[in-house]
Protein backbone atom coordinates (compact mmCIF):
# COMPACT_ATOMS: atom_id res chain seq x y z
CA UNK A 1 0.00 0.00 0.00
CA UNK A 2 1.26 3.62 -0.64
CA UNK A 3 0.76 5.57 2.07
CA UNK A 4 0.30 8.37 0.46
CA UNK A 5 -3.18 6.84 -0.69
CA UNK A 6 -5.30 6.84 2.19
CA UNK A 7 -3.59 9.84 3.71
CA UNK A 8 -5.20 11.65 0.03
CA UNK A 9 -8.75 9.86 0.38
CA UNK A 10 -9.02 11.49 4.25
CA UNK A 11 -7.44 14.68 3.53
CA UNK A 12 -9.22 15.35 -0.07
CA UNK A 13 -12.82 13.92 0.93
CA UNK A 14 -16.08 15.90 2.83
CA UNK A 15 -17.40 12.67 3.66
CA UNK A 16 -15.72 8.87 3.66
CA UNK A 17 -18.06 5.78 3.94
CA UNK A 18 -17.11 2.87 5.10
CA UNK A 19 -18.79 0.01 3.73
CA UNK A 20 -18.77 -4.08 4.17
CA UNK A 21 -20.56 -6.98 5.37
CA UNK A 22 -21.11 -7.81 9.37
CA UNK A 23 -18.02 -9.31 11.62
CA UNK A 24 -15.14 -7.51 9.20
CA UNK A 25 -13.84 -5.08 11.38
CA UNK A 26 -16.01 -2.01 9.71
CA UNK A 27 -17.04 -0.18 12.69
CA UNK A 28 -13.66 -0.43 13.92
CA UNK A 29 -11.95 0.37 11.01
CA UNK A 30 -14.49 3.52 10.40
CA UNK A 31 -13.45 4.48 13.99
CA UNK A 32 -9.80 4.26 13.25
CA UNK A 33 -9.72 6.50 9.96
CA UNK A 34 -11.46 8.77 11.76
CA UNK A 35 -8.52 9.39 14.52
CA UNK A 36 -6.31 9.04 11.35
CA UNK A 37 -7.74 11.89 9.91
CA UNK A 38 -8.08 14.06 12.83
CA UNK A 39 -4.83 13.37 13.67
CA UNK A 40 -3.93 14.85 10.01
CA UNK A 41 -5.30 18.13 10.79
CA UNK A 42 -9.04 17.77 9.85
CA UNK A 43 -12.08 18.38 12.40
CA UNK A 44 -13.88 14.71 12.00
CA UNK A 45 -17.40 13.68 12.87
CA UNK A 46 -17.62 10.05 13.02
CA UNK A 47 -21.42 8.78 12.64
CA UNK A 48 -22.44 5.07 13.25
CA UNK A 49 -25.52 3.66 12.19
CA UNK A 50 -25.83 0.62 14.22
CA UNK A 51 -22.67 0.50 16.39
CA UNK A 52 -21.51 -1.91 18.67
CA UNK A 53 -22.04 -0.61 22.60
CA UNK A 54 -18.12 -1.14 23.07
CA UNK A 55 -17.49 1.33 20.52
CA UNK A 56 -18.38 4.20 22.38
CA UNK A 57 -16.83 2.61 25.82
CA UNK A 58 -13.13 2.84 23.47
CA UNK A 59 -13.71 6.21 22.10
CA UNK A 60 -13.92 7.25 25.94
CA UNK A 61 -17.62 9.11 25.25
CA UNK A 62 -20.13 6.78 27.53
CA UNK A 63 -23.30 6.84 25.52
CA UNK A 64 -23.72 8.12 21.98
CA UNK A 65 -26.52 9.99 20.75
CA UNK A 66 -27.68 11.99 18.00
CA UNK A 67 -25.81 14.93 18.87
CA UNK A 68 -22.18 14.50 18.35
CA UNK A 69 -20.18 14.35 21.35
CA UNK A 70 -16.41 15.47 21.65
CA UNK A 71 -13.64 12.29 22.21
CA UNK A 72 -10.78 13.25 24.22
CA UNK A 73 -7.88 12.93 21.68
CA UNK A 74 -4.33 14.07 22.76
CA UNK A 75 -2.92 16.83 21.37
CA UNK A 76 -4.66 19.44 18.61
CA UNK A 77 -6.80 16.33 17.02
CA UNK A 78 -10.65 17.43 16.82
CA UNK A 79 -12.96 14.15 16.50
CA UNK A 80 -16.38 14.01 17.65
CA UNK A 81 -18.85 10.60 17.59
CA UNK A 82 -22.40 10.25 17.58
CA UNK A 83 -24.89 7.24 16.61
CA UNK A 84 -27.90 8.20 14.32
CA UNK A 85 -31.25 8.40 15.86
CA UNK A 86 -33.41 8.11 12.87
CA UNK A 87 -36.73 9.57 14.80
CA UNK A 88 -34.75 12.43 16.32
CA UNK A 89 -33.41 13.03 12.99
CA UNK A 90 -37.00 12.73 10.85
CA UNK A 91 -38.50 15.30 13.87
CA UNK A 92 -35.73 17.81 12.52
CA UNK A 93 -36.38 17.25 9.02
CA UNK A 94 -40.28 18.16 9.72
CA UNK A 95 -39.46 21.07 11.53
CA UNK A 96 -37.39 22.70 8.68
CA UNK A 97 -38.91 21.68 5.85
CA UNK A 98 -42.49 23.12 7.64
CA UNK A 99 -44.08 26.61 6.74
CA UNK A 100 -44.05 27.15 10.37
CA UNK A 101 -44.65 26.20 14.03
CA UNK A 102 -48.20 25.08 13.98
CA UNK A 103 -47.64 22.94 10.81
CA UNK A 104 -44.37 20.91 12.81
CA UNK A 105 -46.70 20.09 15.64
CA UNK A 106 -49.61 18.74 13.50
CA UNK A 107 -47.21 16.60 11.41
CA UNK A 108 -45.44 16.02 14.36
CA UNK A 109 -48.45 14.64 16.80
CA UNK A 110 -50.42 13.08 14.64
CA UNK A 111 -50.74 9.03 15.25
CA UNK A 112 -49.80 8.22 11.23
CA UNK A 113 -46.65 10.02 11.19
CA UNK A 114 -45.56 8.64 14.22
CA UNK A 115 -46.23 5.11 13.32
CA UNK A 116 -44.21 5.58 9.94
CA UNK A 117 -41.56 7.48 11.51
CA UNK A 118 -40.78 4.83 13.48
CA UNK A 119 -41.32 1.71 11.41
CA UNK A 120 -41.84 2.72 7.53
CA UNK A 121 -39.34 0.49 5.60
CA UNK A 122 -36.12 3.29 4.31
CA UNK A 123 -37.29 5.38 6.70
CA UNK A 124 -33.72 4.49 8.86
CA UNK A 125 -32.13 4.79 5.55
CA UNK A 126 -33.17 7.74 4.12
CA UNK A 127 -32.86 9.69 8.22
CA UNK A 128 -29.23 8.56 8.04
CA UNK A 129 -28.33 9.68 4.71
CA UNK A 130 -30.31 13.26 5.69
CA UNK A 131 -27.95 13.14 8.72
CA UNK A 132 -24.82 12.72 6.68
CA UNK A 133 -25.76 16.14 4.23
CA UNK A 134 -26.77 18.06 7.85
CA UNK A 135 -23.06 17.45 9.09
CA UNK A 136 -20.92 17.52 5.64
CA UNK A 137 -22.58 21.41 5.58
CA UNK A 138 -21.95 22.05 8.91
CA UNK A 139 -19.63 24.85 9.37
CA UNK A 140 -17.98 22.83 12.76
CA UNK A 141 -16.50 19.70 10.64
CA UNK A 142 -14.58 19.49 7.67
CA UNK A 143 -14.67 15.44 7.16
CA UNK A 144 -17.75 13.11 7.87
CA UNK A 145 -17.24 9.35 8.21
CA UNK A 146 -19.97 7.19 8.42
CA UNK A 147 -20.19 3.70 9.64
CA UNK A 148 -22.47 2.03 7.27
CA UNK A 149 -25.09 -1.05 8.27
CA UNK A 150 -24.10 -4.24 6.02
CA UNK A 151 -23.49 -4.38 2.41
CA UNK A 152 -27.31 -5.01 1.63
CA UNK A 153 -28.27 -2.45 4.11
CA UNK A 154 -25.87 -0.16 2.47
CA UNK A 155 -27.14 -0.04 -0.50
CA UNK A 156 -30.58 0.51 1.14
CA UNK A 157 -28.49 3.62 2.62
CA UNK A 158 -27.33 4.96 -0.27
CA UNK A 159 -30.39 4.47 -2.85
CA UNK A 160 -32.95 5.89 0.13
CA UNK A 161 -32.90 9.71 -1.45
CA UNK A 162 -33.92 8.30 -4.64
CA UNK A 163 -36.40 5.98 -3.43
CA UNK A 164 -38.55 9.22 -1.22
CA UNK A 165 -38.10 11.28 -4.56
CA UNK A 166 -39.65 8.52 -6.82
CA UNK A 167 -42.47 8.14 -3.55
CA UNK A 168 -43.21 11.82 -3.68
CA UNK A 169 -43.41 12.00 -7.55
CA UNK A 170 -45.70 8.38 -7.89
CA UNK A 171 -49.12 8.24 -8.72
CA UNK A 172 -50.02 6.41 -5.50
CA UNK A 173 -48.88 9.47 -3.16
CA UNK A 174 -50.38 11.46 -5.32
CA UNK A 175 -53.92 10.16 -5.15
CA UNK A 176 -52.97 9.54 -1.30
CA UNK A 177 -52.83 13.03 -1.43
CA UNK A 178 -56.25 14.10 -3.20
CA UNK A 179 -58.57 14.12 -0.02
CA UNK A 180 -55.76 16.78 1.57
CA UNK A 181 -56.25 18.66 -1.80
CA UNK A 182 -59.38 18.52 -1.69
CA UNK A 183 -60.34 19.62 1.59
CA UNK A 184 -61.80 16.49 2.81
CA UNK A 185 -63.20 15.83 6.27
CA UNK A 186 -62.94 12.78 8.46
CA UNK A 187 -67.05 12.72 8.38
CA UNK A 188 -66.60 12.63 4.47
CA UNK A 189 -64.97 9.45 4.40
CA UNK A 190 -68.28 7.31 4.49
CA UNK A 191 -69.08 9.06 1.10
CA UNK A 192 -66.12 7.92 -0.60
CA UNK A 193 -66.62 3.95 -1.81
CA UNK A 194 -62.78 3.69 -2.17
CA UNK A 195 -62.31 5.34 1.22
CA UNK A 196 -64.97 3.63 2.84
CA UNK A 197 -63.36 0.05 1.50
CA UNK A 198 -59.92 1.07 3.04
CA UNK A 199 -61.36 2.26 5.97
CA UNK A 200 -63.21 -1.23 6.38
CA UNK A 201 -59.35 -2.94 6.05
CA UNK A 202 -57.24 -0.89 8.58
CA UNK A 203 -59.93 0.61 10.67
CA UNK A 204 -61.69 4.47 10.20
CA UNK A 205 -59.31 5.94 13.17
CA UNK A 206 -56.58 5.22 11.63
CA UNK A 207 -57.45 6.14 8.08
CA UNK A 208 -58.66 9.67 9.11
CA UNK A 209 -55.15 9.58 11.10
CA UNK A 210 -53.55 9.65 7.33
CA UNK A 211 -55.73 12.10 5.76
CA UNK A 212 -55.06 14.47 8.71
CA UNK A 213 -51.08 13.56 7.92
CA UNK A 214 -51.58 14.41 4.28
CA UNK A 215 -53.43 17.62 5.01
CA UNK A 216 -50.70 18.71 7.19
CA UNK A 217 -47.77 17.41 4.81
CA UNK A 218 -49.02 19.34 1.82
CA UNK A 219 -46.83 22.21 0.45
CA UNK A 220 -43.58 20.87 2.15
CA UNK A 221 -43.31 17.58 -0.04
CA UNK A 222 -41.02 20.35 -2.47
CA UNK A 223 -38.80 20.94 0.23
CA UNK A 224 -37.93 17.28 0.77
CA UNK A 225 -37.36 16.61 -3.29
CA UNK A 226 -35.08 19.20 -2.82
CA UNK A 227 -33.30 17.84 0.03
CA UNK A 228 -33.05 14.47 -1.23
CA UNK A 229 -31.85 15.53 -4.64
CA UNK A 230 -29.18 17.38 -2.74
CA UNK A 231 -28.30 14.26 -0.31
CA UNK A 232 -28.20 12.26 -3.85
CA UNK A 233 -25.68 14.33 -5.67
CA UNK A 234 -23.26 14.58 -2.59
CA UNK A 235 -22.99 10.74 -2.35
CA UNK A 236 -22.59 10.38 -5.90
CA UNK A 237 -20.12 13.72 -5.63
CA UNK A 238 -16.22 13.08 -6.00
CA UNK A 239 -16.22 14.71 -1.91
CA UNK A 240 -17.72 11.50 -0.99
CA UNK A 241 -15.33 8.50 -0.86
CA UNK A 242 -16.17 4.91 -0.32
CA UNK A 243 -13.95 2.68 1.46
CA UNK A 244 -14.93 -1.38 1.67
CA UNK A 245 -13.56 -3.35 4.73
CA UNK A 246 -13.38 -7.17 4.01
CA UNK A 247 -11.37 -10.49 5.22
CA UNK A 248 -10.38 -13.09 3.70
CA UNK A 249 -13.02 -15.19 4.19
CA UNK A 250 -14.44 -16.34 0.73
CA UNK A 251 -18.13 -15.15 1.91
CA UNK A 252 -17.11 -11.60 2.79
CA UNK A 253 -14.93 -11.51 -0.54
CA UNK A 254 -18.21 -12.33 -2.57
CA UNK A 255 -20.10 -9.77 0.02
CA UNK A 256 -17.78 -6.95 -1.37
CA UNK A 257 -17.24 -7.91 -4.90
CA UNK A 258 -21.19 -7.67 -5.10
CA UNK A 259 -21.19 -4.45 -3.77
CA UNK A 260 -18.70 -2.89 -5.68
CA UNK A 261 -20.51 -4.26 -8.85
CA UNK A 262 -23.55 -2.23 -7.06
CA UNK A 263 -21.54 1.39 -7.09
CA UNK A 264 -20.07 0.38 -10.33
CA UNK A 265 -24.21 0.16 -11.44
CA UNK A 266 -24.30 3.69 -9.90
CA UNK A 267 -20.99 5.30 -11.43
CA UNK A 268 -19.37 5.31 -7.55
CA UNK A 269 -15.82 4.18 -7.48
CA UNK A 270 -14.29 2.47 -5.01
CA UNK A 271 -11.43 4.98 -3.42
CA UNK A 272 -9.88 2.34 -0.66
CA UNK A 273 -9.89 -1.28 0.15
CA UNK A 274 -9.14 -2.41 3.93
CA UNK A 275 -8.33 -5.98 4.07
CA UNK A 276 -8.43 -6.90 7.41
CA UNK A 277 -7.42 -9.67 9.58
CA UNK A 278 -4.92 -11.23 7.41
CA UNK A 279 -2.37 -13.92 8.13
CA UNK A 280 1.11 -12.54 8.31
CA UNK A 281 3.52 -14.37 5.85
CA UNK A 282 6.36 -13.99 8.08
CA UNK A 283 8.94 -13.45 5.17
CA UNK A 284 9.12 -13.75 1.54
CA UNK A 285 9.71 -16.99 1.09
CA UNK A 286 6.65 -19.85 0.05
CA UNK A 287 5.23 -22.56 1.96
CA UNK A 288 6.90 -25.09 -0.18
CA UNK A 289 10.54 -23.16 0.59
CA UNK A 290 9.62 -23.69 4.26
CA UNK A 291 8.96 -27.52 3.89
CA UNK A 292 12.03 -27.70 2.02
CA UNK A 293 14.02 -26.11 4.91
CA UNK A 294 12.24 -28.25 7.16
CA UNK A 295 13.31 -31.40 5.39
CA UNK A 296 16.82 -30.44 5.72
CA UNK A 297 16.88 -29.92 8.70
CA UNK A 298 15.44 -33.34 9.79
CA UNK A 299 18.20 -34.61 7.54
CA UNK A 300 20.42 -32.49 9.76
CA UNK A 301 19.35 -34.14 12.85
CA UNK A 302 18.13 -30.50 14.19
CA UNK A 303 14.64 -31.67 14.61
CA UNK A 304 13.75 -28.26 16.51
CA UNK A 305 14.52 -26.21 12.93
CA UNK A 306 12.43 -28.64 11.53
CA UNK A 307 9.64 -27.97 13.73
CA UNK A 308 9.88 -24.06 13.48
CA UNK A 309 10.07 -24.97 9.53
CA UNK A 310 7.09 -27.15 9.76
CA UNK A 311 5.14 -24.41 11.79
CA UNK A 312 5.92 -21.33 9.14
CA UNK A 313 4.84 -23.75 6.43
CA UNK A 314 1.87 -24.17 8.04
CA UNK A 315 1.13 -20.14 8.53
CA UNK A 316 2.39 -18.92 4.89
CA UNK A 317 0.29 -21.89 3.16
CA UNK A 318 -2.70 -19.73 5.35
CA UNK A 319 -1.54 -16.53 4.01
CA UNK A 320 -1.40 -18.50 0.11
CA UNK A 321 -4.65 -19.51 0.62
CA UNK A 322 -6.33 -16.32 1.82
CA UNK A 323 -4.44 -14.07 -1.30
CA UNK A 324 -6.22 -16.14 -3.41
CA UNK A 325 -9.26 -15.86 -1.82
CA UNK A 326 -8.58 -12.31 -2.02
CA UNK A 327 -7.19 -11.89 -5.08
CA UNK A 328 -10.99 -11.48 -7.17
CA UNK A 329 -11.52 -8.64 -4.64
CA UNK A 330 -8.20 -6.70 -5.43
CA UNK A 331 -9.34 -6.78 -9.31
CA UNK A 332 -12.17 -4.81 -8.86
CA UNK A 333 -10.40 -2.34 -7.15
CA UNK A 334 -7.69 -1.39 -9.08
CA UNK A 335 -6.91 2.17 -9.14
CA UNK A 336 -7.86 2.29 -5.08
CA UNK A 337 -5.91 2.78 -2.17
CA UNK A 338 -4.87 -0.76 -0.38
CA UNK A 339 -4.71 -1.68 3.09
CA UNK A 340 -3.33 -5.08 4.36
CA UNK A 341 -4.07 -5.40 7.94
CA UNK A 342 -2.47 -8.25 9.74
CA UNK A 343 -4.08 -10.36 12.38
CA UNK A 344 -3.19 -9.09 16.17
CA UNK A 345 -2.13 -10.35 18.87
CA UNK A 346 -4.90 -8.63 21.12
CA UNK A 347 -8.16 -7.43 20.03
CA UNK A 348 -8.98 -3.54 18.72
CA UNK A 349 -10.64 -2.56 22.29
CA UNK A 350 -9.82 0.93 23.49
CA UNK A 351 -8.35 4.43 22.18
CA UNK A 352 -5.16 3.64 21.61
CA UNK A 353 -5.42 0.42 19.77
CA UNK A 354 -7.99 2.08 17.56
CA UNK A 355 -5.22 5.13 17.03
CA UNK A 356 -2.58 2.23 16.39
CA UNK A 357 -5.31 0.80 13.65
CA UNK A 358 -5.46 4.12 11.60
CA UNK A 359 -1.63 5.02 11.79
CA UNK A 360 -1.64 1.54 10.15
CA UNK A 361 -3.64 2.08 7.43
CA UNK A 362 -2.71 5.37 6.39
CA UNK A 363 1.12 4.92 6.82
């Protein structure tokens, strides 16, 4: 890896987003390119989507929230953490996007909105990519990484903007949207034979719930094309990077050559590749060089050389085996900055193992 590479995707980026499927290292890895790139100079949010408790416990910050909260780094580094609350976050959106006061509070308090708030499929999605364009324009951070869910999620992430634009613009929201227009009351709704028939299915409280919604929600649903369209454009901008941690493990391989083949689909490239976890070859020799060694000694009558042979055969015919594995992986990405991180001997747990992680990768 040139470590001039990584040091260029952190110092020339607005936002960085690390990518990969579960049990890689992601969060971690996310976590230490963050310290790298504070330590480089830049004032760094970090945002996690669906972290790990211990992650906050080794950034030294107790619980995270929605609000980012400072971690004590040494020195001049700047690096704040947060974890996305997607409610907290859709509550905001409301409130700006609304004409004013009164119209936040009945979007806000109505029963419909809060039941899709909190459970509409994308709703996550599309909250955490709105929180990723709040913080890449605000004026206290100049670099946002983001923790992603896994790859499937991911892409759930990164297609959500598109996904409420097509909602908003689709003949179904629109016709949703005809009793608001309209003027309709609750007491109307027995007068309407499609209304009537959907109020039969999921119950006449509920149904007036969503009119009242859509009443409320017209003459912002502008506001949030707008948004989204914006959120689109900066993760399909070159100030947004992507990053994909993998192992070696032939399922997490596939896991990120399918997702690259996804941003390829979208015109994203690929800007850095972590490979984590990997065996060390201990030396530049082969497996079959070791054995060979190993023979002779036996022949030798030094059976302890042998042994110590025997053993470093065994750990470079691991390392063999996993460069192959990774080795469809690296041919996608060619043209991106490459990490090889070796296996530890303790685990990533705290502060300064995480600050050892992104010295690593960077160089």
């Amino acid at each position: 890896m040139s470590a001039a590479d990584f040091a260029s995707v952190l110092d020339d980026s607005k936002v960085v987003v690390c990518c990969g499927s579960g049990g890689v290292g992601k969060t971690t890895t996310a976590a230490a390119l963050a310290i790298a790139a504070a330590r480089r100079g830049r004032r760094v949010v970090l945002i996690t989507i669906d972290p790990a408790k211990r992650l906050a416990d080794a950034l030294g910050v107790g619980a995270l929230s929605n609000d980012p909260a400072r971690v004590p780094l040494d020195g001049d580094a700047q690096l704040w953490a947060m974890m996305l609350d997607a409610r907290a976050t859709f509550d905001a959106v409301i409130r700006a996007q609304s004409r004013n006061e009164a119209q936040a509070e009945r979007i806000l308090n109505n029963p419909f909105y809060v039941n899709i708030a909190s459970r509409l499929s994308g709703s996550q999605e599309y909250m955490a990519a709105e929180k990723l364009y709040e913080l890449a324009n605000d004026d206290r951070f100049d670099l946002v990484v983001v923790d992603t869910p896994p790859t499937r999620e991911a892409l759930d992430f990164l297609e959500a903007p598109q996904r409420l634009m097509n909602f908003l613009d689709h003949r179904v929201y629109r016709w949703l949207m005809t009793p608001a227009r309209g003027g309709l009351k609750v007491l109307n709704i027995a007068a309407q034979p499609i209304l009537r028939t959907i109020g039969r299915v999921i119950g006449a409280d509920v149904l007036a719930d969503a009119i009242d919604f859509f009443q409320a929600f017209e003459g912002i649903e502008p506001g949030f094309v707008r948004r989204a369209g914006a959120v689109q454009s900066l993760l399909k901008s070159e100030d947004c990077r992507y990053v994909v941690v993998s192992s070696a493990r032939r399922d997490t391989v596939d896991e990120a050559v399918y997702f690259i083949g996804q941003l390829t689909q979208r015109d994203v490239a690929v800007a850095g590749l972590v490979l984590n976890r990997l065996q060390p070859a201990f030396g530049t020799g082969s497996a079959n060089s070791a054995l060979t060694a190993a023979r002779a000694a036996r022949k030798a009558g030094d059976p302890t050389t042998a042994l110590l042979q025997e053993n470093l055969a065994h750990v470079r015919r691991v390392a063999e085996a996993e460069h192959a594995v990774i080795e469809p992986l690296l041919a996608r990405v060619q043209g991106a900055a490459v990490a090889r991180i070796h296996q530890r001997a303790a685990d990533v747990h705290d502060l300064d193992t995480i600050d050892a992680l992104g010295r690593e990768i960077v160089g």
